[in-house]
PDB file of N, CA and C in Angstrom:
ATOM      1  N   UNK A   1       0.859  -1.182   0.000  1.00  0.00           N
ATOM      2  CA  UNK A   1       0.000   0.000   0.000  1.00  0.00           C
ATOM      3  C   UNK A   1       0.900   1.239   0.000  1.00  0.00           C
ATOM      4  N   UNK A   2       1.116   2.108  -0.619  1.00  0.00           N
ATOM      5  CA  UNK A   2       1.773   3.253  -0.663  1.00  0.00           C
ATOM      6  C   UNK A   2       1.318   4.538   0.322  1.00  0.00           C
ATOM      7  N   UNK A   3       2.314   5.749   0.401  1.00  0.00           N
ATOM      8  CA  UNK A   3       1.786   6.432   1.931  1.00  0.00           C
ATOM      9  C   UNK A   3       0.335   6.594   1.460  1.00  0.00           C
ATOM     10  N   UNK A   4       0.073   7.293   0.277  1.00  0.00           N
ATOM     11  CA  UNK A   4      -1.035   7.980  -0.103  1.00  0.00           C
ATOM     12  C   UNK A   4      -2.323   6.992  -0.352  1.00  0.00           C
ATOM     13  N   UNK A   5      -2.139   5.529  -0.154  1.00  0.00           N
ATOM     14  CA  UNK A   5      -3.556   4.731  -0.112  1.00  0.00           C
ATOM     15  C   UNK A   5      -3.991   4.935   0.907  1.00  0.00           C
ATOM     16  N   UNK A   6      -2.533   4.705   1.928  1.00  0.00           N
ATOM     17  CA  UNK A   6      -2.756   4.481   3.409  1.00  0.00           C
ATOM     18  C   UNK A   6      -3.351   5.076   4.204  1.00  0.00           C
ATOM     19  N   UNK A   7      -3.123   6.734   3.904  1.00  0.00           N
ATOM     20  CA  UNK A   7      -3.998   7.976   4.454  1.00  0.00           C
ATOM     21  C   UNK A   7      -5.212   8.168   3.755  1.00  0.00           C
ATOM     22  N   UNK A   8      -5.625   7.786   2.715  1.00  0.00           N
ATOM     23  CA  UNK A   8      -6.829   7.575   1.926  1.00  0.00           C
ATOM     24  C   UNK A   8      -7.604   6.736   2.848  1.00  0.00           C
ATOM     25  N   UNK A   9      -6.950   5.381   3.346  1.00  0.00           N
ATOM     26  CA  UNK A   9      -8.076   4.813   4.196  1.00  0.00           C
ATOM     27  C   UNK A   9      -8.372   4.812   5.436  1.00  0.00           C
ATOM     28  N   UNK A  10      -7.366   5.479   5.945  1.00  0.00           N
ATOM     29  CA  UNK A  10      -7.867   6.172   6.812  1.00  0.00           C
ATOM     30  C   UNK A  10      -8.401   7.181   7.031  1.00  0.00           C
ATOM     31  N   UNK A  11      -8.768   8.238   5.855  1.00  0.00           N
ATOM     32  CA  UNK A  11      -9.620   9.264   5.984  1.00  0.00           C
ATOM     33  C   UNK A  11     -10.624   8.554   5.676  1.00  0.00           C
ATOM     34  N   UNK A  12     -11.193   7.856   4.864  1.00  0.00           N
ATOM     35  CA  UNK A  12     -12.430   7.002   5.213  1.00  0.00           C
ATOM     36  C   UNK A  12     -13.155   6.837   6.213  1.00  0.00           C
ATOM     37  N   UNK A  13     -12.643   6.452   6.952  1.00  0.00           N
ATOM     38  CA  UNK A  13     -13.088   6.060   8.517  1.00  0.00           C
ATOM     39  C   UNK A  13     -13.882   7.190   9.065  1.00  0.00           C
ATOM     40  N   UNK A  14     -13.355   8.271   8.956  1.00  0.00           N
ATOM     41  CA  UNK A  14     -14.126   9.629   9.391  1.00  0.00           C
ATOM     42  C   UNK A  14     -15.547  10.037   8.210  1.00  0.00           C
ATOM     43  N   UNK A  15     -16.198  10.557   8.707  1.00  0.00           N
ATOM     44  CA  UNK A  15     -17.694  11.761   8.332  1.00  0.00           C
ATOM     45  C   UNK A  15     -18.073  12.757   9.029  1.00  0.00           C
ATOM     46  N   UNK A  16     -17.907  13.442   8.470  1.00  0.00           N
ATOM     47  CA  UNK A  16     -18.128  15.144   9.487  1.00  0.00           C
ATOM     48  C   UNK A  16     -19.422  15.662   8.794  1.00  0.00           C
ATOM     49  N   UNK A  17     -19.816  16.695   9.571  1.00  0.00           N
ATOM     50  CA  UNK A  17     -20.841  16.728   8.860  1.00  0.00           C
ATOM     51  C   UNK A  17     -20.966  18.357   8.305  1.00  0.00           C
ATOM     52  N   UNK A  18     -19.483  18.868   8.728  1.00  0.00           N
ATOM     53  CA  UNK A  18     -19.635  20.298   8.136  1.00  0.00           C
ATOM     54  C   UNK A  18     -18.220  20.207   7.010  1.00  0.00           C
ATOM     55  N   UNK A  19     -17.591  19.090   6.982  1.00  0.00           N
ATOM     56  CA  UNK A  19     -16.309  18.905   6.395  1.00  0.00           C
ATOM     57  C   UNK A  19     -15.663  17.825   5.863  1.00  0.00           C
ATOM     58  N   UNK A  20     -15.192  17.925   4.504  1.00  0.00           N
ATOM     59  CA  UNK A  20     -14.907  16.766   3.325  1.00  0.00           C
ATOM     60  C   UNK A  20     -13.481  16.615   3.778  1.00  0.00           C
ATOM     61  N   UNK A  21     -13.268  15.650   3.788  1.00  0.00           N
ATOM     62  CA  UNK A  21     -12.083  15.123   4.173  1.00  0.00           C
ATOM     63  C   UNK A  21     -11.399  14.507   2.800  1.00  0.00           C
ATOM     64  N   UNK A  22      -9.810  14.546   2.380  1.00  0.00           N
ATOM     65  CA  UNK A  22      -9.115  13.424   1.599  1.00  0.00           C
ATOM     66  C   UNK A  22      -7.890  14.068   1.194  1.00  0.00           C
ATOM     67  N   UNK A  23      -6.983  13.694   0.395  1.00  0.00           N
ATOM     68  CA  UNK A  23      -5.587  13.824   0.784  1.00  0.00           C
ATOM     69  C   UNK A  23      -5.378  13.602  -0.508  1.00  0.00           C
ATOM     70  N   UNK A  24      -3.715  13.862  -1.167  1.00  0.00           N
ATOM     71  CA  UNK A  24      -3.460  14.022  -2.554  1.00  0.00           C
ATOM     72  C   UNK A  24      -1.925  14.241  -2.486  1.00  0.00           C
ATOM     73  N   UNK A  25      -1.430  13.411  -3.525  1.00  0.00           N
ATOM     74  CA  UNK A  25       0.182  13.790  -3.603  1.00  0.00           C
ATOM     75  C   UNK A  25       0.526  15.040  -3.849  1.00  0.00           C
ATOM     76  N   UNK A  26       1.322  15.372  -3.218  1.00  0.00           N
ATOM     77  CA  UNK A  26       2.182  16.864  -3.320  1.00  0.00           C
ATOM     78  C   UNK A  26       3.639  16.988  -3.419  1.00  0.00           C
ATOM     79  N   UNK A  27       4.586  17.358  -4.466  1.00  0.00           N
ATOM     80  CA  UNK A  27       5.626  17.407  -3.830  1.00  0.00           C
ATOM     81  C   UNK A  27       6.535  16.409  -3.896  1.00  0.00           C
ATOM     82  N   UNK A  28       6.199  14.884  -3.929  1.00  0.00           N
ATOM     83  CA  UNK A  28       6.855  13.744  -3.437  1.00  0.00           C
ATOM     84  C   UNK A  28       6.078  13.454  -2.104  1.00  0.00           C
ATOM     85  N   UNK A  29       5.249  13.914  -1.857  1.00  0.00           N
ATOM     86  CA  UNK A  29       4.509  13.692  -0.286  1.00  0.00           C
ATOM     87  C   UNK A  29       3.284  13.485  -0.743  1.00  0.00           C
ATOM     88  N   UNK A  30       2.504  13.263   0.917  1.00  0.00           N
ATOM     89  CA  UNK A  30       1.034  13.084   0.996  1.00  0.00           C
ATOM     90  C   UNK A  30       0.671  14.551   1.610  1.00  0.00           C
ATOM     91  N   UNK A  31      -0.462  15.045   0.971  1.00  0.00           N
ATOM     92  CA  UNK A  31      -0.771  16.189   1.983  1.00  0.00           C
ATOM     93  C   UNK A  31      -2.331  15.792   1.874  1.00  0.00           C
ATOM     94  N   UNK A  32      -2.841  16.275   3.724  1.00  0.00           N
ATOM     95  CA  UNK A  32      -4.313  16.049   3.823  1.00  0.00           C
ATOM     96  C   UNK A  32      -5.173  17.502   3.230  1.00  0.00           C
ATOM     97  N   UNK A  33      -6.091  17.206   3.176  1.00  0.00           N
ATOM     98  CA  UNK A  33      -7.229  18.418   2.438  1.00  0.00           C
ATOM     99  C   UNK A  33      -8.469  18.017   3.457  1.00  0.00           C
ATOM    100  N   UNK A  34      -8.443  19.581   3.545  1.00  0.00           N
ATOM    101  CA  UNK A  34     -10.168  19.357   4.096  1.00  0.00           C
ATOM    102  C   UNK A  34     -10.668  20.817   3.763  1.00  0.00           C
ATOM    103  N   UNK A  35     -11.887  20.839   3.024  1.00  0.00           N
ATOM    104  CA  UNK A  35     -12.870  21.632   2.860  1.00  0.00           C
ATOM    105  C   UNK A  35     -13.940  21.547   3.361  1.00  0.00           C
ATOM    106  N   UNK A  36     -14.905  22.963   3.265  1.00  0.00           N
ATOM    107  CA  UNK A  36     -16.047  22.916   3.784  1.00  0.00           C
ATOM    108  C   UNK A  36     -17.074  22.115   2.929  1.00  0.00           C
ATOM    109  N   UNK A  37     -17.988  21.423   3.622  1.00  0.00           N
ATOM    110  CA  UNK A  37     -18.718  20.963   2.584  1.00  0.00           C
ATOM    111  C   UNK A  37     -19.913  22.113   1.836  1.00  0.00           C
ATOM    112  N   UNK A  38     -20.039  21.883   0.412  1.00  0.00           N
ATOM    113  CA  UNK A  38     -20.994  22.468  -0.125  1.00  0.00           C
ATOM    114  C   UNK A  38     -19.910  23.988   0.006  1.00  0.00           C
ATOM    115  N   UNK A  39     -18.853  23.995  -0.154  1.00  0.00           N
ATOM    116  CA  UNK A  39     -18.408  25.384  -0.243  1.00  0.00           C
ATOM    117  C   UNK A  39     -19.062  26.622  -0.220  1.00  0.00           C
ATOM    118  N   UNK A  40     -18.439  27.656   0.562  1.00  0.00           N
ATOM    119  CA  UNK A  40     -18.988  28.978   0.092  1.00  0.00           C
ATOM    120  C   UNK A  40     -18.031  29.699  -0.676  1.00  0.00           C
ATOM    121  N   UNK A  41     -18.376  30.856  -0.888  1.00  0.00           N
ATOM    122  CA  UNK A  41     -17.190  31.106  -1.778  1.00  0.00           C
ATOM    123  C   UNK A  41     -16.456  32.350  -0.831  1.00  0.00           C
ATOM    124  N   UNK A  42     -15.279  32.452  -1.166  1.00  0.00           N
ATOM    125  CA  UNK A  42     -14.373  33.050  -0.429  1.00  0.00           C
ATOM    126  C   UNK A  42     -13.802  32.508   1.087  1.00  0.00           C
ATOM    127  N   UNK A  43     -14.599  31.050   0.867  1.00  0.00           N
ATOM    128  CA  UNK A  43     -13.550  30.097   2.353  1.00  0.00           C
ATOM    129  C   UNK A  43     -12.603  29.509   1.371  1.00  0.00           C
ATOM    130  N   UNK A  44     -11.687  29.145   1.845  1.00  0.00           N
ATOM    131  CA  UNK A  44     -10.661  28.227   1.372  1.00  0.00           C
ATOM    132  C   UNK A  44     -10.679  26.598   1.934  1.00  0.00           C
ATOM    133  N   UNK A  45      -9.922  26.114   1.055  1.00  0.00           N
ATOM    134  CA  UNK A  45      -9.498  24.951   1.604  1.00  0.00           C
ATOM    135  C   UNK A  45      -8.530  24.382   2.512  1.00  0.00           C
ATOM    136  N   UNK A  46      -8.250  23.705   3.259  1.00  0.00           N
ATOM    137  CA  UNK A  46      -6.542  23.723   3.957  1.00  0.00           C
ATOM    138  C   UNK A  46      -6.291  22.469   3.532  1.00  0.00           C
ATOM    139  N   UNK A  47      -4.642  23.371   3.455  1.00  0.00           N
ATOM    140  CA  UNK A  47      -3.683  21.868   3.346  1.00  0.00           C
ATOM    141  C   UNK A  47      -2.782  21.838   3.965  1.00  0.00           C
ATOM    142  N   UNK A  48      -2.338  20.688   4.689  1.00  0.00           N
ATOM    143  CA  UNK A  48      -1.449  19.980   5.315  1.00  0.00           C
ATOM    144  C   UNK A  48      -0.536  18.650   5.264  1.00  0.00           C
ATOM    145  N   UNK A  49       0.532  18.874   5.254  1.00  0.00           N
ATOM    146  CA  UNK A  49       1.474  17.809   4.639  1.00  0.00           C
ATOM    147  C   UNK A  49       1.723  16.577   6.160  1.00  0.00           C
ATOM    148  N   UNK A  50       1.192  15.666   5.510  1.00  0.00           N
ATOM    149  CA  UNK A  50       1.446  14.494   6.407  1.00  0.00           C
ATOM    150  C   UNK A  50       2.752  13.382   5.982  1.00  0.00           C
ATOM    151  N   UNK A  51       3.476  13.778   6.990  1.00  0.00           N
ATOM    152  CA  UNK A  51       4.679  12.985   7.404  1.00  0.00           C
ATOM    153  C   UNK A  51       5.056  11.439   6.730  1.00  0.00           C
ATOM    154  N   UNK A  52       6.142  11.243   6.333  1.00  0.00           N
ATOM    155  CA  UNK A  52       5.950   9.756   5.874  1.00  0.00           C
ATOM    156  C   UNK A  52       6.544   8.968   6.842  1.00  0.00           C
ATOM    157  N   UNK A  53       7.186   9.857   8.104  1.00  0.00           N
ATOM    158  CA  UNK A  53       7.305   8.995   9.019  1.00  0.00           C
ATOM    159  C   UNK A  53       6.501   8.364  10.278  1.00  0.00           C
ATOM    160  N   UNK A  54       5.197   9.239   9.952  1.00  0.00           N
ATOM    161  CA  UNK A  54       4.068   9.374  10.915  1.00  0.00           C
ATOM    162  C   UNK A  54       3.135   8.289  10.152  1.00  0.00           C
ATOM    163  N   UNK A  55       3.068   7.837   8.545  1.00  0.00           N
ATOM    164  CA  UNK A  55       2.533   7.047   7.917  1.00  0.00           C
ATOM    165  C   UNK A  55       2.658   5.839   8.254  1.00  0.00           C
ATOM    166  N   UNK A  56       4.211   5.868   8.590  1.00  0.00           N
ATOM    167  CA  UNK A  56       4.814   4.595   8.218  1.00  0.00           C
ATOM    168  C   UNK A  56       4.611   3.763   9.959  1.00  0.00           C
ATOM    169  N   UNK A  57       4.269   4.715  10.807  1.00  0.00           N
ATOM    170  CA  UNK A  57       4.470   4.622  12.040  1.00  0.00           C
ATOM    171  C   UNK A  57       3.313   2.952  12.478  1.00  0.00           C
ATOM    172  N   UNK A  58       3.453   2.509  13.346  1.00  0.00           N
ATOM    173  CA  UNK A  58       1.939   1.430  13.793  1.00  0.00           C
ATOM    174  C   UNK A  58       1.376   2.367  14.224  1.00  0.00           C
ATOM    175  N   UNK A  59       1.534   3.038  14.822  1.00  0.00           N
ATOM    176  CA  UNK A  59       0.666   3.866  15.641  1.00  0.00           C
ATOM    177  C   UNK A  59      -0.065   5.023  15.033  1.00  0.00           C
ATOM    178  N   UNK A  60      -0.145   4.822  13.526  1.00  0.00           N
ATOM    179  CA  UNK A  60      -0.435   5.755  12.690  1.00  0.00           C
ATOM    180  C   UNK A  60      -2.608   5.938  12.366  1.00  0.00           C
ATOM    181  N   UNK A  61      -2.798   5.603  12.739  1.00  0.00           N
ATOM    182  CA  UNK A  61      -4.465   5.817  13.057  1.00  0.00           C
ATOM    183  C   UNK A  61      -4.755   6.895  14.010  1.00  0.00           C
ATOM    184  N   UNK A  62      -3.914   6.837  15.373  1.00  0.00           N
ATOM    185  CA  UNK A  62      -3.598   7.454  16.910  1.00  0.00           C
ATOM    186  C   UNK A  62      -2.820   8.381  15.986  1.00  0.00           C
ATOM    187  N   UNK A  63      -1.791   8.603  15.555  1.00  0.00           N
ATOM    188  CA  UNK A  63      -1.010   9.735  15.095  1.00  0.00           C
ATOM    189  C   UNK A  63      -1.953  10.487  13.921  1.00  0.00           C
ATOM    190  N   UNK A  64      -2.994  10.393  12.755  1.00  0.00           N
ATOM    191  CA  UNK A  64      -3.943  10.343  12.129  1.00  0.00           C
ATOM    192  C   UNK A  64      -4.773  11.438  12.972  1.00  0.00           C
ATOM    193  N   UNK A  65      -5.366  10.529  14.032  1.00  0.00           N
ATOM    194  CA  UNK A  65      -6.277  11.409  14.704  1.00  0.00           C
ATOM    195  C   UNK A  65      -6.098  12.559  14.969  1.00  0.00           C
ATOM    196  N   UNK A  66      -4.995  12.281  16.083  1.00  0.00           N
ATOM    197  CA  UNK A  66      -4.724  13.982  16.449  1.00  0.00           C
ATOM    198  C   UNK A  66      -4.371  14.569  15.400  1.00  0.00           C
ATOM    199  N   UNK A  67      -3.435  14.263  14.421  1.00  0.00           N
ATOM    200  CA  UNK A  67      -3.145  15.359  13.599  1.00  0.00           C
ATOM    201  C   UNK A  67      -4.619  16.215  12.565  1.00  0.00           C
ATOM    202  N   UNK A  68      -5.707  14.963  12.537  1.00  0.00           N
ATOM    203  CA  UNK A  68      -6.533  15.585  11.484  1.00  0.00           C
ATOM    204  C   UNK A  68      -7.479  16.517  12.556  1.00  0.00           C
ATOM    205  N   UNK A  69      -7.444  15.941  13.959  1.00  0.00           N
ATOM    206  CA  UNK A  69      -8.222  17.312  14.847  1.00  0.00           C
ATOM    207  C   UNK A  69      -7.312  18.441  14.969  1.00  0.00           C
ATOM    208  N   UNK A  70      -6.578  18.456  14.716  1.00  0.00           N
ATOM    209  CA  UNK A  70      -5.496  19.620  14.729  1.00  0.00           C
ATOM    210  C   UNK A  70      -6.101  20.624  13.859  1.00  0.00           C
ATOM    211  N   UNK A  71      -5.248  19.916  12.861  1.00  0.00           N
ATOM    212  CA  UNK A  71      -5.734  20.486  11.497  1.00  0.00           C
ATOM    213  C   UNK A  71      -7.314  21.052  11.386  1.00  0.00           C
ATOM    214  N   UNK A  72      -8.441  20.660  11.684  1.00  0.00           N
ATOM    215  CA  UNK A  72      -9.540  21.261  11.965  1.00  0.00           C
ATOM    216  C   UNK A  72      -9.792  22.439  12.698  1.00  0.00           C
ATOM    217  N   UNK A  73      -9.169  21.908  13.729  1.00  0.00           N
ATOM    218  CA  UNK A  73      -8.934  23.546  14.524  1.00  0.00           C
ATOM    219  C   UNK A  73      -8.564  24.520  13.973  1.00  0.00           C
ATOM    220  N   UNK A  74      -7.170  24.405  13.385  1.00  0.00           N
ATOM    221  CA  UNK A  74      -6.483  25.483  12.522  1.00  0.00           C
ATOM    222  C   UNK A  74      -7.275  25.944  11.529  1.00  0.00           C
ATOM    223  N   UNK A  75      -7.856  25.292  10.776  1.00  0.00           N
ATOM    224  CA  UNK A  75      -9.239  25.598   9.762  1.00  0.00           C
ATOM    225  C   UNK A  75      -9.710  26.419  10.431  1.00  0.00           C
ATOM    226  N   UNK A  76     -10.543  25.922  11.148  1.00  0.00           N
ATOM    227  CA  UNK A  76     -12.143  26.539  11.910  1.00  0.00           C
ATOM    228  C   UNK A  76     -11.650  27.863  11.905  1.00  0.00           C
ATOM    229  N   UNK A  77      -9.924  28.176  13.339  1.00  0.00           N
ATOM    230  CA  UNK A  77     -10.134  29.232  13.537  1.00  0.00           C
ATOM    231  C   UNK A  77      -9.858  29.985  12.300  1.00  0.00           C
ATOM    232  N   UNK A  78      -9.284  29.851  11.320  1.00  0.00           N
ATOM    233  CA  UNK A  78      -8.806  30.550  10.303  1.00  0.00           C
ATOM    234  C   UNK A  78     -10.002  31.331   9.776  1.00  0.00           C
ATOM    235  N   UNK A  79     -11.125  30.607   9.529  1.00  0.00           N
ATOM    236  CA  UNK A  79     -12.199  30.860   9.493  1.00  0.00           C
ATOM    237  C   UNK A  79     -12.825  32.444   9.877  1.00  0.00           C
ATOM    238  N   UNK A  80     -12.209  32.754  10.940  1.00  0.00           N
ATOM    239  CA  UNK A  80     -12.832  34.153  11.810  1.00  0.00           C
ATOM    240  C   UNK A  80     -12.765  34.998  11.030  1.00  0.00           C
ATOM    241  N   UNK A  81     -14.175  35.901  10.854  1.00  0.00           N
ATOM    242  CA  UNK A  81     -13.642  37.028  10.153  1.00  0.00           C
ATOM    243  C   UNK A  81     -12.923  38.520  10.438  1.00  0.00           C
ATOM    244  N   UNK A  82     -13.306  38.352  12.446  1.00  0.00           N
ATOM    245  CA  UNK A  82     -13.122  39.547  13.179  1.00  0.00           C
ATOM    246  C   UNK A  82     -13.008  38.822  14.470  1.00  0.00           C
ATOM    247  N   UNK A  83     -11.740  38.842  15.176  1.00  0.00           N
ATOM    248  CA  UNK A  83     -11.495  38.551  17.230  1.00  0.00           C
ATOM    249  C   UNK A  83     -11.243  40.170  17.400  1.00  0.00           C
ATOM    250  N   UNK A  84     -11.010  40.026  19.013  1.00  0.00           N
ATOM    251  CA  UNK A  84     -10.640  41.058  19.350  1.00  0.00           C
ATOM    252  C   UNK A  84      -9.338  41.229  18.734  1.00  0.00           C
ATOM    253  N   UNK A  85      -8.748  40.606  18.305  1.00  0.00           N
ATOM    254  CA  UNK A  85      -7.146  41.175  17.967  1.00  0.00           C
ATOM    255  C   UNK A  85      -7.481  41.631  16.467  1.00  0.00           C
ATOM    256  N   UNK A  86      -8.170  41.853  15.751  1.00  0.00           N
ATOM    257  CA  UNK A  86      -8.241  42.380  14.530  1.00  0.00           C
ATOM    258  C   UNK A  86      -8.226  43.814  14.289  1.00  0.00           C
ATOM    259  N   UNK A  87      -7.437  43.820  13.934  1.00  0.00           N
ATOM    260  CA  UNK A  87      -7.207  45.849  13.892  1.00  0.00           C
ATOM    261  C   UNK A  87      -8.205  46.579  12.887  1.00  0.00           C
ATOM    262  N   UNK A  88      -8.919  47.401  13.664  1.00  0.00           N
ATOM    263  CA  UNK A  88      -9.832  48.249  12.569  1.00  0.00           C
ATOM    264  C   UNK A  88      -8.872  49.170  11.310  1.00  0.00           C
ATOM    265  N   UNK A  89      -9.651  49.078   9.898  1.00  0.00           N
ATOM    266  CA  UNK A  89      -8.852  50.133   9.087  1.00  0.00           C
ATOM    267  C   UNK A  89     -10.031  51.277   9.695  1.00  0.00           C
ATOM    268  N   UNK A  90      -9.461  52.616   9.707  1.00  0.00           N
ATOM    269  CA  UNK A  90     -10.177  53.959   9.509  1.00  0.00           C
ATOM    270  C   UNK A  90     -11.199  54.350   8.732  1.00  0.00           C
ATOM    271  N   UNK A  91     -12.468  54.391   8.504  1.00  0.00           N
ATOM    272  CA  UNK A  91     -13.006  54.943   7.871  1.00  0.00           C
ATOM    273  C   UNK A  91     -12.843  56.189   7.368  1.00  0.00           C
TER     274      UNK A  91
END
């Protein structure tokens, strides 16, 4: 099975229900993708490059997990259009 089946079937395993999950060579690498489902326009997609030593790992389902809740997080918040730390321009 090569890295990129491997993370293929394991994104399988998951269904979200606000977010498409799946992964694609990049580079010489695997990188994961996740979009919103049913896109809007002006969100993006994220990408993230998954490790071929984290692939190759047994423990790579457990290493999988956290990394793809990670990665969600980083999405989501990216997401914001305004926190308190967002600097007003001047009208």
């Amino acid at each position: 099975m090569t890295p990129l089946e491997k993370v293929l079937a394991e994104i399988r395993r998951y269904d979200h229900a606000l977010l498409d999950f799946s992964a694609r060579e990049h580079h010489g690498g695997v990188e994961l993708v996740i979009a919103l489902k049913g896109s809007q326009a002006g969100l993006h997609t994220y990408y993230a490059a998954v490790h071929e030593r984290d692939i190759e790992s047994p423990q790579f389902p457990w290493i999988f997990q956290r990394y793809l809740y990670d990665c969600m997080h980083d999405y989501l918040v990216e997401m914001f259009i305004r926190t308190p730390q967002t600097r007003e321009t001047p009208s």
